[in-house]
N, C-alpha and C. Protein backbone atom coordinates (compact mmCIF):
# COMPACT_ATOMS: atom_id res chain seq x y z
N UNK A 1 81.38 -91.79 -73.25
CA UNK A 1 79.93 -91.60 -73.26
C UNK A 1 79.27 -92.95 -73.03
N UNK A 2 78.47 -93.22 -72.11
CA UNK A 2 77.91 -94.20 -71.74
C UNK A 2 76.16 -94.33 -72.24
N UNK A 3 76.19 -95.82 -72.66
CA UNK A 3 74.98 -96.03 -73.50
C UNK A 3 73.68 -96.49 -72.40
N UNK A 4 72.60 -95.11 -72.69
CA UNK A 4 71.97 -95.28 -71.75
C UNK A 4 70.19 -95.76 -72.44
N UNK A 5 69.72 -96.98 -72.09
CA UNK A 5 68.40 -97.07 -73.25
C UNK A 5 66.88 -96.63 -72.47
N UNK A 6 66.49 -96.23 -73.49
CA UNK A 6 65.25 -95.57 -72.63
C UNK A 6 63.79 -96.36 -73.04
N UNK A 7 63.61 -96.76 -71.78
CA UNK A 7 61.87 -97.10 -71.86
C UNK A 7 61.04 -96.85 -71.33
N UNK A 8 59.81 -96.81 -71.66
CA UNK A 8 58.57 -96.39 -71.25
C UNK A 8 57.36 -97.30 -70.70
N UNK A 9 57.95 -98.15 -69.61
CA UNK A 9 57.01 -98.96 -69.00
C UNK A 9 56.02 -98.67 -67.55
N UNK A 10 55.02 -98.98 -67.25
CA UNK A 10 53.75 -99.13 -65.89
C UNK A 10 54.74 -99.53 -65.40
N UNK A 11 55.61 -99.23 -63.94
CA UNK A 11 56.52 -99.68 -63.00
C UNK A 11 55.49 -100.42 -62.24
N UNK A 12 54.12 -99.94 -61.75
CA UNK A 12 53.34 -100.94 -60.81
C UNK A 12 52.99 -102.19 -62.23
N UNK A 13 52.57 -102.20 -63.17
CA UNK A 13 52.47 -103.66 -63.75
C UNK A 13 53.50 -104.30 -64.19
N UNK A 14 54.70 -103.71 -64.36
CA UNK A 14 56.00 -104.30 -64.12
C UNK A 14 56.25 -104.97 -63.07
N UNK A 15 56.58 -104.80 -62.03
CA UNK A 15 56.72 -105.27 -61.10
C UNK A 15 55.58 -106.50 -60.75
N UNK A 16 54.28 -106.23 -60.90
CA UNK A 16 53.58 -107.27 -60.66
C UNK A 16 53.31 -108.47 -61.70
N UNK A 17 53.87 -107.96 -62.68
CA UNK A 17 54.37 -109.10 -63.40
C UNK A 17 55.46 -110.01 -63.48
N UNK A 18 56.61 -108.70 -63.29
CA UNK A 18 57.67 -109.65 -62.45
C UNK A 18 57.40 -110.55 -61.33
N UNK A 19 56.77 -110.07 -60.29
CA UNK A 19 56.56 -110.88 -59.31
C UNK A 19 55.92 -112.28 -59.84
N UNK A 20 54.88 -112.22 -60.70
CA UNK A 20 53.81 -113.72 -61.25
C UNK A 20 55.13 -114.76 -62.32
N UNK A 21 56.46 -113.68 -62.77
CA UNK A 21 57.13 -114.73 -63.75
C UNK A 21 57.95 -115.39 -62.46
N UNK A 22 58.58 -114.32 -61.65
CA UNK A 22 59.30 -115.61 -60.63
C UNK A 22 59.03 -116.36 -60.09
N UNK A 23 57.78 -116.77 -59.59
CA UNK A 23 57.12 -117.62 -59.27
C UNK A 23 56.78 -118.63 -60.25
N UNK A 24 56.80 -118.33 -61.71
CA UNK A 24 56.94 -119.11 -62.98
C UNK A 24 58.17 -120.01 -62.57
N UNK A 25 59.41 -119.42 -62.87
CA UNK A 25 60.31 -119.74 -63.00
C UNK A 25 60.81 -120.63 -61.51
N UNK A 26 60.24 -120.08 -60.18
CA UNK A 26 60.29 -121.05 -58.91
C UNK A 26 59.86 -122.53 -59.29
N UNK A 27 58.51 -122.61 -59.88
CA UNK A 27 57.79 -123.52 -59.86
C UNK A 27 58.10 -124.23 -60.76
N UNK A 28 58.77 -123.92 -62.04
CA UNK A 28 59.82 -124.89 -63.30
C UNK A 28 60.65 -125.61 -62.82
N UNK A 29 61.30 -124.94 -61.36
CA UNK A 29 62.75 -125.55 -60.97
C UNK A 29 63.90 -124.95 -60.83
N UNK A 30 63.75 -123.37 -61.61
CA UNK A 30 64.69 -122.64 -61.40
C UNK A 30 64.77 -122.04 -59.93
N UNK A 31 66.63 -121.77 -60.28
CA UNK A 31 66.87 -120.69 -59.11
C UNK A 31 66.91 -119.24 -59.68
N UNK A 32 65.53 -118.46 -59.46
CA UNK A 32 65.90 -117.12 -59.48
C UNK A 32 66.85 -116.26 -58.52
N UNK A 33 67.41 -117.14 -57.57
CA UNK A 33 69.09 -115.91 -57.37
C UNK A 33 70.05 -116.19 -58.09
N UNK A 34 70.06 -117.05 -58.96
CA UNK A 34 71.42 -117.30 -59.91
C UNK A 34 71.45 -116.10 -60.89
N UNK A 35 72.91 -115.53 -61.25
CA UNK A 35 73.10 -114.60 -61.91
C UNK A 35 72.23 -114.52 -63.39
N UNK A 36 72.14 -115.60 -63.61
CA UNK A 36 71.41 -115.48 -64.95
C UNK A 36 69.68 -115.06 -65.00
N UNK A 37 69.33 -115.55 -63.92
CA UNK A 37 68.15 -115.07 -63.76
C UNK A 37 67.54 -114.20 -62.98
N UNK A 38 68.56 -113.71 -62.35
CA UNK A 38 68.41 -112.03 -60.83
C UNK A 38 67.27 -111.19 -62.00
N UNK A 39 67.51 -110.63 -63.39
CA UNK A 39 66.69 -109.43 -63.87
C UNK A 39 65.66 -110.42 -65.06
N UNK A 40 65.88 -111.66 -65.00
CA UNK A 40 64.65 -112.44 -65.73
C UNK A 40 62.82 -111.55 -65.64
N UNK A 41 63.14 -112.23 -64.31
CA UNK A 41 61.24 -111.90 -64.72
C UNK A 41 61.08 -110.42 -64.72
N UNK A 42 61.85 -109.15 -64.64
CA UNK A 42 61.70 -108.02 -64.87
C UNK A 42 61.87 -107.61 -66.83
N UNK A 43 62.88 -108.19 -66.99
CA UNK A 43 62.49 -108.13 -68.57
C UNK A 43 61.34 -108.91 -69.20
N UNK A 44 61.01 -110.18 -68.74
CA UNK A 44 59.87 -110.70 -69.23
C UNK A 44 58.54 -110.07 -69.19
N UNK A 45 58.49 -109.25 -68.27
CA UNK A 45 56.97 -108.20 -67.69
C UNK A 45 57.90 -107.34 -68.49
N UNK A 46 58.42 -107.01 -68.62
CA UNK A 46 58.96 -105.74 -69.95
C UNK A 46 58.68 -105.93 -71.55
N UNK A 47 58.59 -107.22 -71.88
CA UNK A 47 58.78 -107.97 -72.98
C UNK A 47 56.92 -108.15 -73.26
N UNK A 48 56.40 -108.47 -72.30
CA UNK A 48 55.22 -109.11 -72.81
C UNK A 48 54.27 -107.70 -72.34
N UNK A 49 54.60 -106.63 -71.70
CA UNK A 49 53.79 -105.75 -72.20
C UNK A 49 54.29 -104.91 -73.51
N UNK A 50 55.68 -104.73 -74.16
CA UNK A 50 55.80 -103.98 -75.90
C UNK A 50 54.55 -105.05 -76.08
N UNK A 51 54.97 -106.67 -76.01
CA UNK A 51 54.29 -107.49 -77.35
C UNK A 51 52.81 -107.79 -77.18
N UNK A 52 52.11 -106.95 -76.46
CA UNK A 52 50.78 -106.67 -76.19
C UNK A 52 50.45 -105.02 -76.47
N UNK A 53 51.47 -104.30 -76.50
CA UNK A 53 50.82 -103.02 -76.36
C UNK A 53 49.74 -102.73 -77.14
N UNK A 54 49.33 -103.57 -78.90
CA UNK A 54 47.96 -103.19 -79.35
C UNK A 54 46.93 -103.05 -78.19
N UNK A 55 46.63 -103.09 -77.12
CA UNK A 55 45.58 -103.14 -75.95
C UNK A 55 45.43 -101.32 -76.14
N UNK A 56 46.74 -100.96 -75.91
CA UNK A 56 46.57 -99.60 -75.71
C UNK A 56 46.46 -98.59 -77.45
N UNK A 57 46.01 -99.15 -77.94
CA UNK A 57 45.80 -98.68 -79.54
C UNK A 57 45.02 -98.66 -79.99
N UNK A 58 44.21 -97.47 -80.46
CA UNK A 58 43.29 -97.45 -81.03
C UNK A 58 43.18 -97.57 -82.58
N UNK A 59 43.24 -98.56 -83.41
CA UNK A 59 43.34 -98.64 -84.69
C UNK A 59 42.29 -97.70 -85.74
N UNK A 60 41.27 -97.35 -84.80
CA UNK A 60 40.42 -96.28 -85.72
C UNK A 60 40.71 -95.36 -85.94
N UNK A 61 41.35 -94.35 -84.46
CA UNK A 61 42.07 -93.48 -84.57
C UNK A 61 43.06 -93.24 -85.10
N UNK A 62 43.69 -94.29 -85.04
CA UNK A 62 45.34 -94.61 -86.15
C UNK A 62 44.96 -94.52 -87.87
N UNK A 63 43.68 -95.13 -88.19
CA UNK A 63 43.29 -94.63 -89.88
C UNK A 63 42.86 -92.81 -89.81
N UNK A 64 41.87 -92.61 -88.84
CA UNK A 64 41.50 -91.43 -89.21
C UNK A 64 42.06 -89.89 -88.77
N UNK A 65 43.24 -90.67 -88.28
CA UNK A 65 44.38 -89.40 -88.47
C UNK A 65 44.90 -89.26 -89.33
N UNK A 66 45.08 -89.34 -90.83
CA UNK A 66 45.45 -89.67 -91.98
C UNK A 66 44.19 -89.46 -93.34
N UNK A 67 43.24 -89.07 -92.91
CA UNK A 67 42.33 -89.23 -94.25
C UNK A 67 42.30 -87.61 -95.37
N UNK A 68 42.03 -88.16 -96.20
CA UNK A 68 42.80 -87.14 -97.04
C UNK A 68 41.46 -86.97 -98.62
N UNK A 69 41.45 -86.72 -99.18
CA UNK A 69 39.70 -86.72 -99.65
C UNK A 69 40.81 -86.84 -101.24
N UNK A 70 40.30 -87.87 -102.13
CA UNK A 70 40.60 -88.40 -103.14
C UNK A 70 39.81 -88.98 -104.06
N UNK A 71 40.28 -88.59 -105.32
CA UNK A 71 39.38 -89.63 -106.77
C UNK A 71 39.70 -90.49 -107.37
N UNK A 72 40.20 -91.21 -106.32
CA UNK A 72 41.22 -92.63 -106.93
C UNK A 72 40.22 -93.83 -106.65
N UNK A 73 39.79 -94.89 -107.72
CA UNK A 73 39.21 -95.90 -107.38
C UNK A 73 39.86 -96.88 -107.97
N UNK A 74 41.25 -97.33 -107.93
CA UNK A 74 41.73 -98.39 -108.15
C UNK A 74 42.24 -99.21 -106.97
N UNK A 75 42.95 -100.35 -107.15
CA UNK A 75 43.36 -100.94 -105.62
C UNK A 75 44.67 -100.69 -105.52
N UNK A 76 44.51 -99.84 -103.70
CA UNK A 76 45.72 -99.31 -103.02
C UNK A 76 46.07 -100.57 -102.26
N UNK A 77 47.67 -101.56 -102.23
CA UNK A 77 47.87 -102.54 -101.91
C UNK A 77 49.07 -102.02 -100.94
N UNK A 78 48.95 -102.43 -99.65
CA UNK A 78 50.61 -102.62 -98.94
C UNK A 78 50.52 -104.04 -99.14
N UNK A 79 51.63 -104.60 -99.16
CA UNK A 79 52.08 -106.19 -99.12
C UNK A 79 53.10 -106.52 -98.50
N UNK A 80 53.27 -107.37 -97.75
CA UNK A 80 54.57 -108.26 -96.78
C UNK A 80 54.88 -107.13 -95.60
N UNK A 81 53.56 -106.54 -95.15
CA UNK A 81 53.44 -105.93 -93.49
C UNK A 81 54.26 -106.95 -92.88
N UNK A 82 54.86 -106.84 -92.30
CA UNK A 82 55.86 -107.92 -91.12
C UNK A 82 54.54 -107.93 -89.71
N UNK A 83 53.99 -109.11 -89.39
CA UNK A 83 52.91 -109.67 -87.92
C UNK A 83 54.07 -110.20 -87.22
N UNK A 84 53.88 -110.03 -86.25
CA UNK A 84 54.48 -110.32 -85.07
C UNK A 84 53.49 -110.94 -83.84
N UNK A 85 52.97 -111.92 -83.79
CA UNK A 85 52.20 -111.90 -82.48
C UNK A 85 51.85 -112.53 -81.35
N UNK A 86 51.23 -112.79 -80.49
CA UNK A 86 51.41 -114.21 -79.90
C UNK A 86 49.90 -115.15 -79.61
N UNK A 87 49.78 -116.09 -79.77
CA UNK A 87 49.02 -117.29 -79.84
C UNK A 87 48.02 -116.87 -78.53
N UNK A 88 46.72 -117.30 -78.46
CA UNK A 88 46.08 -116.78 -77.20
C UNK A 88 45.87 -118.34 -76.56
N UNK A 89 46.63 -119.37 -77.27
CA UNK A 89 45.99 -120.57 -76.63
C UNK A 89 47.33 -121.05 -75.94
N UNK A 90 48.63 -120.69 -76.63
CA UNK A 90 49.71 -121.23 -75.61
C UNK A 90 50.78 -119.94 -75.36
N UNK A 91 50.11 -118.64 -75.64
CA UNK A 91 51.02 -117.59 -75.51
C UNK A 91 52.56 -117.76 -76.52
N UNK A 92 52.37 -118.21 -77.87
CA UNK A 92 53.91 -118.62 -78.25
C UNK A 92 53.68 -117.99 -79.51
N UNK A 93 55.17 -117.35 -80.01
CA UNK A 93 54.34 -116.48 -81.24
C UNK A 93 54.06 -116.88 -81.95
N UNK A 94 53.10 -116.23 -83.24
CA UNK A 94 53.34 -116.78 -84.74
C UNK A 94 53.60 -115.28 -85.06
N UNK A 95 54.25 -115.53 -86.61
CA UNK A 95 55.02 -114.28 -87.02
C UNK A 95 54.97 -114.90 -89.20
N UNK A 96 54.77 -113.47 -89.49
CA UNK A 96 54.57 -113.84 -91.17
C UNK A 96 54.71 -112.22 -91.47
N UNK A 97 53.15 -112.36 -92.69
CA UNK A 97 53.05 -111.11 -93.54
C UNK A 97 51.66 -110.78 -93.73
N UNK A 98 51.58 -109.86 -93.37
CA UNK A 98 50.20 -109.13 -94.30
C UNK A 98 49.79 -108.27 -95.18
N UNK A 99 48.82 -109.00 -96.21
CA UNK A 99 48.88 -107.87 -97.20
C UNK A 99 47.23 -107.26 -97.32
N UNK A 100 47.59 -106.47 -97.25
CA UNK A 100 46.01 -105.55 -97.15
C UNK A 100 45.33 -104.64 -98.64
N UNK A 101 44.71 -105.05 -98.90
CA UNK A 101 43.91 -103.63 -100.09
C UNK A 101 42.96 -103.47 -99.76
N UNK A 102 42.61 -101.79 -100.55
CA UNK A 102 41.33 -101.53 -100.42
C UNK A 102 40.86 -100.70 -101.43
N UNK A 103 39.97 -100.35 -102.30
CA UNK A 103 39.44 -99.75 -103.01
C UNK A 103 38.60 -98.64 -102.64
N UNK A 104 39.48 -97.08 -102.98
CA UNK A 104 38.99 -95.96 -102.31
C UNK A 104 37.66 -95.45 -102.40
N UNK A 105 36.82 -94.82 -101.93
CA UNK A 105 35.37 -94.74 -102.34
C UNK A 105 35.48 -93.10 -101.92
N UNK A 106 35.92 -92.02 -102.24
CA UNK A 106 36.17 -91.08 -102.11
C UNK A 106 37.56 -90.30 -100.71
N UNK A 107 37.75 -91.18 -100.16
CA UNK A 107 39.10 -90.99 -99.25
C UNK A 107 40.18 -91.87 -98.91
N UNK A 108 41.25 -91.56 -98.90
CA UNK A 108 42.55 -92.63 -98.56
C UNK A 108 43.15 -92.12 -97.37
N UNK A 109 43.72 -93.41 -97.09
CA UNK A 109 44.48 -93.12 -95.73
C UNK A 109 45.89 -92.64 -95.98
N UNK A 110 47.05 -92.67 -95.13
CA UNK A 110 48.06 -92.43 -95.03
C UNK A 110 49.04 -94.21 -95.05
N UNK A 111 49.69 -94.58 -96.24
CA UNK A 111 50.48 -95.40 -96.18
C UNK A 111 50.96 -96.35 -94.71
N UNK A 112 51.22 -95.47 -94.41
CA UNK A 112 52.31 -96.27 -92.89
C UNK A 112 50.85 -96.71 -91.76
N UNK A 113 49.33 -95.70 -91.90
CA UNK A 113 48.36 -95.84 -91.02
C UNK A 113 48.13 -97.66 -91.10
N UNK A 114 48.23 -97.87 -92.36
CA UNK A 114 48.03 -98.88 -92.50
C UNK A 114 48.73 -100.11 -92.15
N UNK A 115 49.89 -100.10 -91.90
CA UNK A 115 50.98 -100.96 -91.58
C UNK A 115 51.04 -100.83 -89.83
N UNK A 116 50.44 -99.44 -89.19
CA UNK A 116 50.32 -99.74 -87.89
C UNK A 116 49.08 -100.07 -87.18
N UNK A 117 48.14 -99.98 -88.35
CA UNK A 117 46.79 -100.61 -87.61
C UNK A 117 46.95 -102.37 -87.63
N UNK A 118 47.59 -102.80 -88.50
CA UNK A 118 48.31 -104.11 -88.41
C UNK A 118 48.83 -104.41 -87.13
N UNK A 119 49.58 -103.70 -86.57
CA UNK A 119 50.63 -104.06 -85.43
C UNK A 119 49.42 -103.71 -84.34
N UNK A 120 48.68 -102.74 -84.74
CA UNK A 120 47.92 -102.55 -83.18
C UNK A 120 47.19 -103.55 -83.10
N UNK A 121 46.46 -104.58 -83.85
CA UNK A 121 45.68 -105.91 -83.90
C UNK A 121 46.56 -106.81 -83.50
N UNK A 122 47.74 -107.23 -84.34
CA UNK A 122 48.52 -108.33 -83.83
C UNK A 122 49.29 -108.06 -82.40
N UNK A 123 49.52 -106.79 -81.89
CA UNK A 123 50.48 -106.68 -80.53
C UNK A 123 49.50 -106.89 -79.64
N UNK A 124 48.39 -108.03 -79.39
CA UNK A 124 47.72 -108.55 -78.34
C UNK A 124 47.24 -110.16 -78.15
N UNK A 125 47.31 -110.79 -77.34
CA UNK A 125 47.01 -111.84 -77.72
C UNK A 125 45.99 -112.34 -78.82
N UNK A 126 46.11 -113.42 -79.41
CA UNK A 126 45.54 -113.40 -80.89
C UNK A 126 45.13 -114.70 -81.84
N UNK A 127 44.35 -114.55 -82.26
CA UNK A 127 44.21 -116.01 -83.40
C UNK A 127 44.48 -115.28 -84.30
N UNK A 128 44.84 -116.39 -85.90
CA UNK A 128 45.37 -115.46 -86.43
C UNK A 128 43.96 -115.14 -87.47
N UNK A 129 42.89 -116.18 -87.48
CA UNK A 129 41.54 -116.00 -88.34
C UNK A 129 41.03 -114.59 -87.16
N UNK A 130 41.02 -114.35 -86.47
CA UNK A 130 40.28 -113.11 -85.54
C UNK A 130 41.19 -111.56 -85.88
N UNK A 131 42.37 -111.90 -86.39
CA UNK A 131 43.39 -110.82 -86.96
C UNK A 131 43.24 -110.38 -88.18
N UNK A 132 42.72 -111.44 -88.93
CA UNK A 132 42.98 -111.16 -90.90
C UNK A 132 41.40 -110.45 -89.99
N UNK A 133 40.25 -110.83 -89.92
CA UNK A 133 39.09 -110.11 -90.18
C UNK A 133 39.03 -108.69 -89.15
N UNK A 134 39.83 -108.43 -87.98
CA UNK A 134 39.76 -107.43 -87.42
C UNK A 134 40.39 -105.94 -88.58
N UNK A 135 41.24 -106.70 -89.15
CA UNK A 135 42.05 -105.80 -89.79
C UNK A 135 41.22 -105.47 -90.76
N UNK A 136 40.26 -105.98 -91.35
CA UNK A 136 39.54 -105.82 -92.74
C UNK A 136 38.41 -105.16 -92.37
N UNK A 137 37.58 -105.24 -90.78
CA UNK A 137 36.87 -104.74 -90.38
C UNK A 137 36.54 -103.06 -89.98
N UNK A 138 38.23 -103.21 -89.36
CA UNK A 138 38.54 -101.53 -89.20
C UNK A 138 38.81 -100.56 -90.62
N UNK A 139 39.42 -101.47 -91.57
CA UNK A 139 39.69 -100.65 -92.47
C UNK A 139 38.03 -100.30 -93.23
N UNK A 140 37.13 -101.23 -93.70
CA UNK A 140 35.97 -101.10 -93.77
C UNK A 140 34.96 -99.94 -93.41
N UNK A 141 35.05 -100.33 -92.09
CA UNK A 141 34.53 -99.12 -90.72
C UNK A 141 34.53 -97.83 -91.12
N UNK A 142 36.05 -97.98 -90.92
CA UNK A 142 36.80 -96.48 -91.30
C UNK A 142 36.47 -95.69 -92.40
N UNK A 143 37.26 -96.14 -93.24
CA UNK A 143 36.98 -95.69 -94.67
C UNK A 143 36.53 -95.70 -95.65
N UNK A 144 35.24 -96.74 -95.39
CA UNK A 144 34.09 -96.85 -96.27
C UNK A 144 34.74 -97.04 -97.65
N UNK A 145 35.31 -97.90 -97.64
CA UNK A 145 35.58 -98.11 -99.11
C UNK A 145 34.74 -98.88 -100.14
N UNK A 146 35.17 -99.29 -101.58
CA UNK A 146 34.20 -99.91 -102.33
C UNK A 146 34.27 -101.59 -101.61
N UNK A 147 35.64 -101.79 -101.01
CA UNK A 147 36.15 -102.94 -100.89
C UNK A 147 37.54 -103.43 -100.05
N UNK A 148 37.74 -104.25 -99.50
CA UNK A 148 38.47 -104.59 -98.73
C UNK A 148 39.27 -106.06 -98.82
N UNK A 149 40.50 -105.92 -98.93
CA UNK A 149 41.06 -107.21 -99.07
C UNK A 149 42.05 -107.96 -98.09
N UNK A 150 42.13 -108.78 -97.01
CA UNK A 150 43.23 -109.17 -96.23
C UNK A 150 43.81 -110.56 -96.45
N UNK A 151 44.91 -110.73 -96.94
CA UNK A 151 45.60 -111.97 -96.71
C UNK A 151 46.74 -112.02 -95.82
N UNK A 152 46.66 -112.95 -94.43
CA UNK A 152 48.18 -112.85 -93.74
C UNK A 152 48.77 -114.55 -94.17
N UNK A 153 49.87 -114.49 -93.61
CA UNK A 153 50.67 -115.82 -94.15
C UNK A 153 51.65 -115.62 -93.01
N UNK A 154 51.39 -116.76 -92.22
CA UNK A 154 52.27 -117.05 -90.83
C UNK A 154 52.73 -118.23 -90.55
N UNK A 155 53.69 -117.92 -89.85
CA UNK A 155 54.04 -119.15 -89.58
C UNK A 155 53.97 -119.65 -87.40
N UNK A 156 53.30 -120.68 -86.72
CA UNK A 156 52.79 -121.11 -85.31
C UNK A 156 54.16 -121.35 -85.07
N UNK A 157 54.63 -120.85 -83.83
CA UNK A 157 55.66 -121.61 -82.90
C UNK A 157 55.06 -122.87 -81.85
N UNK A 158 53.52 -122.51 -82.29
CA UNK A 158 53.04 -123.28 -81.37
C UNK A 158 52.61 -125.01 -82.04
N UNK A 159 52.63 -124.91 -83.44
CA UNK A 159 53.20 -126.02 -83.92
C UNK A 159 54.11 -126.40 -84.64
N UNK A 160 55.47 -125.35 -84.09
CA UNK A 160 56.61 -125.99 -84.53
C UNK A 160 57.99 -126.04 -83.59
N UNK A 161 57.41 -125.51 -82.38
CA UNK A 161 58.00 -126.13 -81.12
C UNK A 161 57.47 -127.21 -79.87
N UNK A 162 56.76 -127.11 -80.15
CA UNK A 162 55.43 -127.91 -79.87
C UNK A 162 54.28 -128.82 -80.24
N UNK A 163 53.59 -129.75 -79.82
CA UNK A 163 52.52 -130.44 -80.51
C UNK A 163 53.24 -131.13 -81.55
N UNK A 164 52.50 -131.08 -82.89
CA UNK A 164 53.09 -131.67 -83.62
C UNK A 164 54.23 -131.18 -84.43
N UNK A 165 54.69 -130.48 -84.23
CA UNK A 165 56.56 -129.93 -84.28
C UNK A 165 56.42 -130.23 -86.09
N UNK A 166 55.67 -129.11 -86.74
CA UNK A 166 56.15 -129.19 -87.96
C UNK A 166 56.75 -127.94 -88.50
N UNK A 167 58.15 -128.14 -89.00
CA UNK A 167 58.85 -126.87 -89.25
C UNK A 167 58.03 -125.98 -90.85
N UNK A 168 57.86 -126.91 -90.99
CA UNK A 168 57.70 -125.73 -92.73
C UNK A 168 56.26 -125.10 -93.04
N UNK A 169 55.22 -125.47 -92.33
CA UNK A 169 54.28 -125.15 -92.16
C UNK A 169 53.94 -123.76 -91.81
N UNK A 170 53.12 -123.60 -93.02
CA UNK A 170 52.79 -121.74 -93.26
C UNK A 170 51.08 -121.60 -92.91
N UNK A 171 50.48 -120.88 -92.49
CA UNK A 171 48.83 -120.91 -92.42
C UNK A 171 48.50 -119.63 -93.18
N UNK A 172 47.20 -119.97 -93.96
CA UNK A 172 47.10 -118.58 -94.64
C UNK A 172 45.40 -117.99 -94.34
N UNK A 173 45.27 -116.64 -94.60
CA UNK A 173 44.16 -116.37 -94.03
C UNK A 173 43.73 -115.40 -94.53
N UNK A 174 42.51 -115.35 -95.23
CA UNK A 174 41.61 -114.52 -95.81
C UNK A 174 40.70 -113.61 -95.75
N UNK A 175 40.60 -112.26 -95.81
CA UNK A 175 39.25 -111.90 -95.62
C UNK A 175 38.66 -110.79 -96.46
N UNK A 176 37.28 -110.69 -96.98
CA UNK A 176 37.34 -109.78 -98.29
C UNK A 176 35.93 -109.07 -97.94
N UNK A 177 35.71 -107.37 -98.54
CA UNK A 177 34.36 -106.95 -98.53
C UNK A 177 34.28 -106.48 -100.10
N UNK A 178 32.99 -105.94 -99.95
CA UNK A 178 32.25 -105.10 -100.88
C UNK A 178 32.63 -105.97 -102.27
N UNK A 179 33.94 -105.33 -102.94
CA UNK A 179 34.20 -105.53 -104.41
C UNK A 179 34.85 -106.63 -104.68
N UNK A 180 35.78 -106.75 -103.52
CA UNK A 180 36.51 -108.36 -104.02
C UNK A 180 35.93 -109.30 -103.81
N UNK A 181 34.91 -109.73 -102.79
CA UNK A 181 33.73 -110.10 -102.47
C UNK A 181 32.64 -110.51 -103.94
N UNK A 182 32.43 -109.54 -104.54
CA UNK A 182 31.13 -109.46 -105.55
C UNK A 182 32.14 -109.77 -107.37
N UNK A 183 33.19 -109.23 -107.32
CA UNK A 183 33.97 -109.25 -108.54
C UNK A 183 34.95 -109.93 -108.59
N UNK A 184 34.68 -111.31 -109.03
CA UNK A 184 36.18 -112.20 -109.36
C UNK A 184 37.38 -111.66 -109.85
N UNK A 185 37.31 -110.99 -110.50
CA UNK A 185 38.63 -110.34 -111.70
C UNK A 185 38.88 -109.42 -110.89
N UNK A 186 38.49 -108.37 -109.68
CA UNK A 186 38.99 -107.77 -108.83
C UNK A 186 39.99 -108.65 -107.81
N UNK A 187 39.36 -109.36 -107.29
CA UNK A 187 40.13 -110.53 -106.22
C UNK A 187 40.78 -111.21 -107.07
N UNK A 188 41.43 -111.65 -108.25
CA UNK A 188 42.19 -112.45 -109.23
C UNK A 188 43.33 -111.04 -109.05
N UNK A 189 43.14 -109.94 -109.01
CA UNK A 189 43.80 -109.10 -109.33
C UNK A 189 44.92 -108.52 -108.37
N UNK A 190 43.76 -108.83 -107.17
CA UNK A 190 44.90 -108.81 -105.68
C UNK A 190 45.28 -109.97 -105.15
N UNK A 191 45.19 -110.96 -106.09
CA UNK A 191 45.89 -111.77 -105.82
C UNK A 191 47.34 -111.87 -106.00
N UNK A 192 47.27 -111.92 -107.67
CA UNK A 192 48.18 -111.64 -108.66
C UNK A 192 49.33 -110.81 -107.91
N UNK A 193 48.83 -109.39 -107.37
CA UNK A 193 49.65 -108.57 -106.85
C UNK A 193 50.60 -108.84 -105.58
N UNK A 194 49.59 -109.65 -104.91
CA UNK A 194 50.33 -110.06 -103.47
C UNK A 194 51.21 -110.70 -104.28
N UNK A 195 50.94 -112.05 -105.19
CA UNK A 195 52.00 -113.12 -105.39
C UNK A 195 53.16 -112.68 -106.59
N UNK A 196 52.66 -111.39 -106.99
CA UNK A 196 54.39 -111.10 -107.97
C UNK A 196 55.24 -110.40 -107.19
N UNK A 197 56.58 -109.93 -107.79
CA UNK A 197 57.45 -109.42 -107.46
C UNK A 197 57.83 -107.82 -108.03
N UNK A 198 57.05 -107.13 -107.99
CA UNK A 198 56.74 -105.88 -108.68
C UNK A 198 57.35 -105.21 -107.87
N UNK A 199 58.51 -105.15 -107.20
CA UNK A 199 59.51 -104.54 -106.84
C UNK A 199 60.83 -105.25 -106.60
């Protein structure tokens, strides 16, 4: 039985992306007829449209397929979302965690909605201050909650292969509405939560 993998790519923006990387790779110095690089720029136009596909995602639609009518007003937390994304100033990734809450104001979403409205923000080119507040924005939008909480924690390839090449360097990034915003001991509280180990 032979292993056959299946994908779902634009063959016309494939290809015309392939075409713009070999010409990348001409102009570096490479030889694109050498065996190693004959299917290069076809996986690279394969590669950089998955790690863009948030373009084609609608993150609103992704919460409000999931809403569910509830009397819960405490804080619903996912924590250590895995970001994946890439830099809009040198295309190079940065990659961490995000942790999101929100305080229900009569409806909740669906668990996982939340972990892919994440990916639909970060799978496009990206800063990562334009990511923590997109994410806090939609959830906001959406579900009208009392309150909204985003912290991501990443780490730049773009300054740690590059520029000033520092390996251990983490960036962190904030963004808060309504309750965590107005109530210290609320935001002390999601803090607390992101930073223990309660599992």
């Amino acid at each position: 039985m032979s292993y056959s993998k299946k994908e779902i790519f634009d063959d016309k923006t494939t290809a015309a992306l392939a075409g713009h990387y070999k010409a990348v790779l001409e102009l570096l110095g490479e030889d694109t007829k050498r065996d190693g690089l004959l299917k290069t720029p076809v996986r690279v136009a394969k590669a950089m449209q998955f790690l863009t596909q948030g373009y084609e995602e609608d993150p609103v639609a992704i919460l409000s397929s999931a809403l569910f009518k509830e009397d819960y007003r405490q804080i619903v937390l996912v924590k250590d979302i895995e970001i994946y994304s890439l830099c809009e100033h040198h295309m190079l990734p940065f990659y961490g965690k995000a942790h999101v809450a929100y305080i229900p104001n009569g409806y909740i979403t669906g668990l996982s909605k939340i972990a892919r409205v994440v990916d639909a923000f970060s799978r496009r080119l990206q800063v990562q201050e334009r990511l923590t507040v997109q994410i806090r924005d939609c959830l906001q939008q959406t579900l009208n909650p009392l309150g909204v909480a985003v912290v991501i924690e990443a780490a730049h390839m773009c300054m740690q292969m590059r520029g000033v090449e520092k390996q251990n360097s983490v960036t962190t990034t904030s963004a808060f509405t309504g309750i965590f915003l107005k109530d210290i001991r609320t935001r002390e509280e999601f803090l607390r939560l992101i930073g223990s180990s309660l599992h």
